[in-house]
C-alpha atoms as a PDB file:
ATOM      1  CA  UNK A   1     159.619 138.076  20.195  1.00  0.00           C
ATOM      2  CA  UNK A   2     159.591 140.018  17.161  1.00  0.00           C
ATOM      3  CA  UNK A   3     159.254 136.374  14.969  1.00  0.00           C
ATOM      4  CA  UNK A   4     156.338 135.710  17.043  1.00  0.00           C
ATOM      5  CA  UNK A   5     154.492 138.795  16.528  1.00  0.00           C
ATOM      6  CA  UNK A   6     154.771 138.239  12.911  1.00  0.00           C
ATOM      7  CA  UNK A   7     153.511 134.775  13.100  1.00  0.00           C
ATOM      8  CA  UNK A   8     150.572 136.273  14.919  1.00  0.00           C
ATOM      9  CA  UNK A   9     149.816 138.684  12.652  1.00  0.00           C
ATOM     10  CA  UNK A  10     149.578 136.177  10.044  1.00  0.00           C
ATOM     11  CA  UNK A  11     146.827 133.803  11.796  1.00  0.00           C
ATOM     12  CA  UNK A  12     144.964 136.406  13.932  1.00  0.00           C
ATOM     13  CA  UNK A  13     142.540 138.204  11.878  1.00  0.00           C
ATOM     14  CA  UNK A  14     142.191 142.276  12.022  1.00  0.00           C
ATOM     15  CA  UNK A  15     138.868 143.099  13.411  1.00  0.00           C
ATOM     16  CA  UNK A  16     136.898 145.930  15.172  1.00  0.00           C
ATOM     17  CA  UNK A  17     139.822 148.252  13.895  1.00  0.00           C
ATOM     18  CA  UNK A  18     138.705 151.919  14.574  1.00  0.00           C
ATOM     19  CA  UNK A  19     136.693 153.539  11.639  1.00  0.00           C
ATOM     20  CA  UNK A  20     136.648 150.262  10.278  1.00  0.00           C
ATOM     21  CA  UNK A  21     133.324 148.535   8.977  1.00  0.00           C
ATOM     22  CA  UNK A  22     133.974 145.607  11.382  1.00  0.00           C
ATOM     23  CA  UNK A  23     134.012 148.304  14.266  1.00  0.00           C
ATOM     24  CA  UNK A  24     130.798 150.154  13.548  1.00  0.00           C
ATOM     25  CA  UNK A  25     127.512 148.823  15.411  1.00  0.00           C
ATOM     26  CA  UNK A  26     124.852 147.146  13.264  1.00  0.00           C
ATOM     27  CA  UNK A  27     122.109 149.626  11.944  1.00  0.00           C
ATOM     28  CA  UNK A  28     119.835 146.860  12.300  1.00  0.00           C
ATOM     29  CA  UNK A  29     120.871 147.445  16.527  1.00  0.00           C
ATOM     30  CA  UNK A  30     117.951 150.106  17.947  1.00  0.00           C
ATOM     31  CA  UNK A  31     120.657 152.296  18.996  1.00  0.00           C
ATOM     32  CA  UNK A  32     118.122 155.052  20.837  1.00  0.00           C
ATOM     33  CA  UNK A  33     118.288 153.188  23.948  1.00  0.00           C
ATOM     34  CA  UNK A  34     122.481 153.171  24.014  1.00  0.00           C
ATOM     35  CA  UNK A  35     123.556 155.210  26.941  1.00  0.00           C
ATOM     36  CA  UNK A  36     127.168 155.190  27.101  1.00  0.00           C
ATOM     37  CA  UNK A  37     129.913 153.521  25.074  1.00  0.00           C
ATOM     38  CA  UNK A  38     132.956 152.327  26.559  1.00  0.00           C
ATOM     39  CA  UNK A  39     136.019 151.879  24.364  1.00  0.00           C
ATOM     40  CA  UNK A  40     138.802 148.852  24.879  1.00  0.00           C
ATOM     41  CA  UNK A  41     142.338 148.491  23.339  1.00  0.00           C
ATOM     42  CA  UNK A  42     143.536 152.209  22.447  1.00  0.00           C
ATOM     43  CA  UNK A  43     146.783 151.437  23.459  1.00  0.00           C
ATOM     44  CA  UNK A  44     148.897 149.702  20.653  1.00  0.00           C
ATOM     45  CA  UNK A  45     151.584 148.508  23.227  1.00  0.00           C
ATOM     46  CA  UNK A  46     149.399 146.055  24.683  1.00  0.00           C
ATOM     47  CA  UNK A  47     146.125 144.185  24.269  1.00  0.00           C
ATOM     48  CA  UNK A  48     142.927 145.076  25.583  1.00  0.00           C
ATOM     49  CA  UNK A  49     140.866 141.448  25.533  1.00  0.00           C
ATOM     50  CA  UNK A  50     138.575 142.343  28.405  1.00  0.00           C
ATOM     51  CA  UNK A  51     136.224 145.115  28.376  1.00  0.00           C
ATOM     52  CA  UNK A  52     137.254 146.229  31.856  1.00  0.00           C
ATOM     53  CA  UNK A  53     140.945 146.113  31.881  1.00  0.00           C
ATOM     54  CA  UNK A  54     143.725 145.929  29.473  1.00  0.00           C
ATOM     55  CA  UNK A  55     145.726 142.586  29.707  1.00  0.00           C
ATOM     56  CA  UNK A  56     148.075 143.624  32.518  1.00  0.00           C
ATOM     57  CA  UNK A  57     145.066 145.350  34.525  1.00  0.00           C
ATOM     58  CA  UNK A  58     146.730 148.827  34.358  1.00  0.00           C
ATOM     59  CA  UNK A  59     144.072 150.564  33.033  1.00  0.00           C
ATOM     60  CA  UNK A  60     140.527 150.078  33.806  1.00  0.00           C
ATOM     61  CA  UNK A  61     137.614 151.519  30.980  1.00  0.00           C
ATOM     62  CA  UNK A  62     135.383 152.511  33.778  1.00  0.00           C
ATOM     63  CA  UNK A  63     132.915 149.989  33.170  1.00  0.00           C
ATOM     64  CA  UNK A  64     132.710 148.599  36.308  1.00  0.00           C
ATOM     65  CA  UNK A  65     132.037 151.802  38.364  1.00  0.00           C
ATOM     66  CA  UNK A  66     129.361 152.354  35.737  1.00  0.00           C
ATOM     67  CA  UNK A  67     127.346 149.227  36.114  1.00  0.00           C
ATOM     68  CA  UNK A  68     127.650 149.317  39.825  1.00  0.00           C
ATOM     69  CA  UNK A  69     126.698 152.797  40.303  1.00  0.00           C
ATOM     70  CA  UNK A  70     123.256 151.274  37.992  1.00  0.00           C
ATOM     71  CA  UNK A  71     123.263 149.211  40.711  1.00  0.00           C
ATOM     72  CA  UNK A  72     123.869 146.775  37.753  1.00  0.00           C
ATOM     73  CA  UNK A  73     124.754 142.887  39.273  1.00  0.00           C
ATOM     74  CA  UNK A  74     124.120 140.759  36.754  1.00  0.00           C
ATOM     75  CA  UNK A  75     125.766 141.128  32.789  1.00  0.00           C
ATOM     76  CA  UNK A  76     125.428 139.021  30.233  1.00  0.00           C
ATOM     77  CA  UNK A  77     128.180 139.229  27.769  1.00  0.00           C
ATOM     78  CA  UNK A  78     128.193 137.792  23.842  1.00  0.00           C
ATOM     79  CA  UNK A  79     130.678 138.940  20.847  1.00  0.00           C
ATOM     80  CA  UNK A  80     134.077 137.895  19.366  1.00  0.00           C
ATOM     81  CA  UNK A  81     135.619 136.311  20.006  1.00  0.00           C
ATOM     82  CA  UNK A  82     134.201 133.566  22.779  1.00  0.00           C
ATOM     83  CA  UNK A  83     137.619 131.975  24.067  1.00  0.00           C
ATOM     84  CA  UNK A  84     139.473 135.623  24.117  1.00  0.00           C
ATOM     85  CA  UNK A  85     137.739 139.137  24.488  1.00  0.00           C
ATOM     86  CA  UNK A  86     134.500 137.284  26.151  1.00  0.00           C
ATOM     87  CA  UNK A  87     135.916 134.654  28.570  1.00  0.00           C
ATOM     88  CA  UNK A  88     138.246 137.294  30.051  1.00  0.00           C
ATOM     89  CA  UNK A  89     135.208 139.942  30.103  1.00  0.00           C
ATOM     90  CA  UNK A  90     132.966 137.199  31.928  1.00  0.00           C
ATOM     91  CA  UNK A  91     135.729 136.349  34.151  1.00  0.00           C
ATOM     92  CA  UNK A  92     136.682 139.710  35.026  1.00  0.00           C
ATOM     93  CA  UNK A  93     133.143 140.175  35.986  1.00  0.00           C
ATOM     94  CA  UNK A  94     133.175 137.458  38.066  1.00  0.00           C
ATOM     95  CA  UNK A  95     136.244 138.837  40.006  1.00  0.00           C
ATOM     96  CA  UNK A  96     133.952 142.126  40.149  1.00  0.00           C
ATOM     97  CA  UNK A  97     130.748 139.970  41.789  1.00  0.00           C
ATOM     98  CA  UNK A  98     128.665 140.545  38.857  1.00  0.00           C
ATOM     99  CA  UNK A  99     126.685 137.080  38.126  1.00  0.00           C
ATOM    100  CA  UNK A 100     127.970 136.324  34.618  1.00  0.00           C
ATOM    101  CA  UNK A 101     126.460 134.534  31.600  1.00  0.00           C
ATOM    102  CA  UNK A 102     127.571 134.362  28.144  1.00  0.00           C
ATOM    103  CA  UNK A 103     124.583 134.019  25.480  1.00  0.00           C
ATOM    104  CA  UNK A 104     126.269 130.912  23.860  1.00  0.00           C
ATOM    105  CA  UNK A 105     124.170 131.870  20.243  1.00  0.00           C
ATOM    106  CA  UNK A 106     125.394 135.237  20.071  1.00  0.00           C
ATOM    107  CA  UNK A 107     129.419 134.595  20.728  1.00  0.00           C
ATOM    108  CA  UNK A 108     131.655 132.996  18.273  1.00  0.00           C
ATOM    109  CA  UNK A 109     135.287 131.397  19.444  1.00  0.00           C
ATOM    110  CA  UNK A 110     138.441 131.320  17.140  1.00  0.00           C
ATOM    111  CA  UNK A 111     139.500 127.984  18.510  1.00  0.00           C
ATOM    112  CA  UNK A 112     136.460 125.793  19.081  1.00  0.00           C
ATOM    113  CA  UNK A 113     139.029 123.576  21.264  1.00  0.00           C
ATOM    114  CA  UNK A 114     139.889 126.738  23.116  1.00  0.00           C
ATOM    115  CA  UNK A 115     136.285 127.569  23.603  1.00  0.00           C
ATOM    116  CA  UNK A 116     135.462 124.649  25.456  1.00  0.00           C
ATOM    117  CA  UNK A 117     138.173 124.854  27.578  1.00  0.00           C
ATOM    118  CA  UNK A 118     137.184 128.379  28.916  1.00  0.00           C
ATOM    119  CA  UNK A 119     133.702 127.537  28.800  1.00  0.00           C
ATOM    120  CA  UNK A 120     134.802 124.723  31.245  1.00  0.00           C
ATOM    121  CA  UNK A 121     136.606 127.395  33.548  1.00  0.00           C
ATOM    122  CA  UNK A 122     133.923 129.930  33.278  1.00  0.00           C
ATOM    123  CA  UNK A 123     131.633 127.667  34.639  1.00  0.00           C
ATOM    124  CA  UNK A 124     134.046 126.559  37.277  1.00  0.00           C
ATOM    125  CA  UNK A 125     134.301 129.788  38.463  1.00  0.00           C
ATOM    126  CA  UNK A 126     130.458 130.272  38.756  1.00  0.00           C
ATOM    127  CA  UNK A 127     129.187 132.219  35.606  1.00  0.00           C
ATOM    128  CA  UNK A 128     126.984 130.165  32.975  1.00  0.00           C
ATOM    129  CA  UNK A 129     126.354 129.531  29.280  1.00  0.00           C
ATOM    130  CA  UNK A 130     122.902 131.100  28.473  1.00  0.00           C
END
């Protein structure tokens, strides 16, 4: 296990590391109209690619209850990376009953094989590519 950590740490890149650059919002983003910000993967122990759930759906960011209380049923959803943190976003949205698209020109995938497979199963499971 320990050999296969290692070999992930050497192909999957460090990003949106807290205090980090890569973690800060753009200051070209008009951040006035930002109500809330919900935070995703503060436990090292165990990966957080959704931004409602960790991996093993333990811990919930409150997210949901948020957009729901809005009255929120529709998200769109865009980011890094497109066949990780976004296809299990969209499709834990889908489980939720939002209606789901991901803006295809605003998400990038590390595998563009692995993007088109969950592209395929996103839109299987009834959200769309916008």
């Amino acid at each position: 296990m320990a050999e296969l950590a290692g070999l992930l740490q050497m192909f999957w890149p460090h990003h949106c590391e807290q205090g980090s650059l890569g973690a800060q919002l753009s200051a070209a983003l008009d951040q006035d109209r930002i109500a809330t910000i919900f935070r995703k993967g503060m436990d090292p122990q165990i990966d957080s690619y959704s931004v409602f759930f960790d991996n093993g759906h333990k811990k919930a960011t409150g997210l949901e209850g948020y957009l729901k209380g809005l009255g929120i049923e529709e998200v769109h959803i865009c980011g890094l990376a497109a066949d990780y943190c976004v296809f299990y976003s969209a499709m834990d949205a889908l489980c939720m009953d939002f209606k789901v698209g991901v803006i295809n020109k605003a998400t990038k995938a590390i595998s563009p094989q692995g993007y088109e497979i969950a592209r395929q199963e996103l839109m299987n499971s009834g959200g769309k590519i916008i």
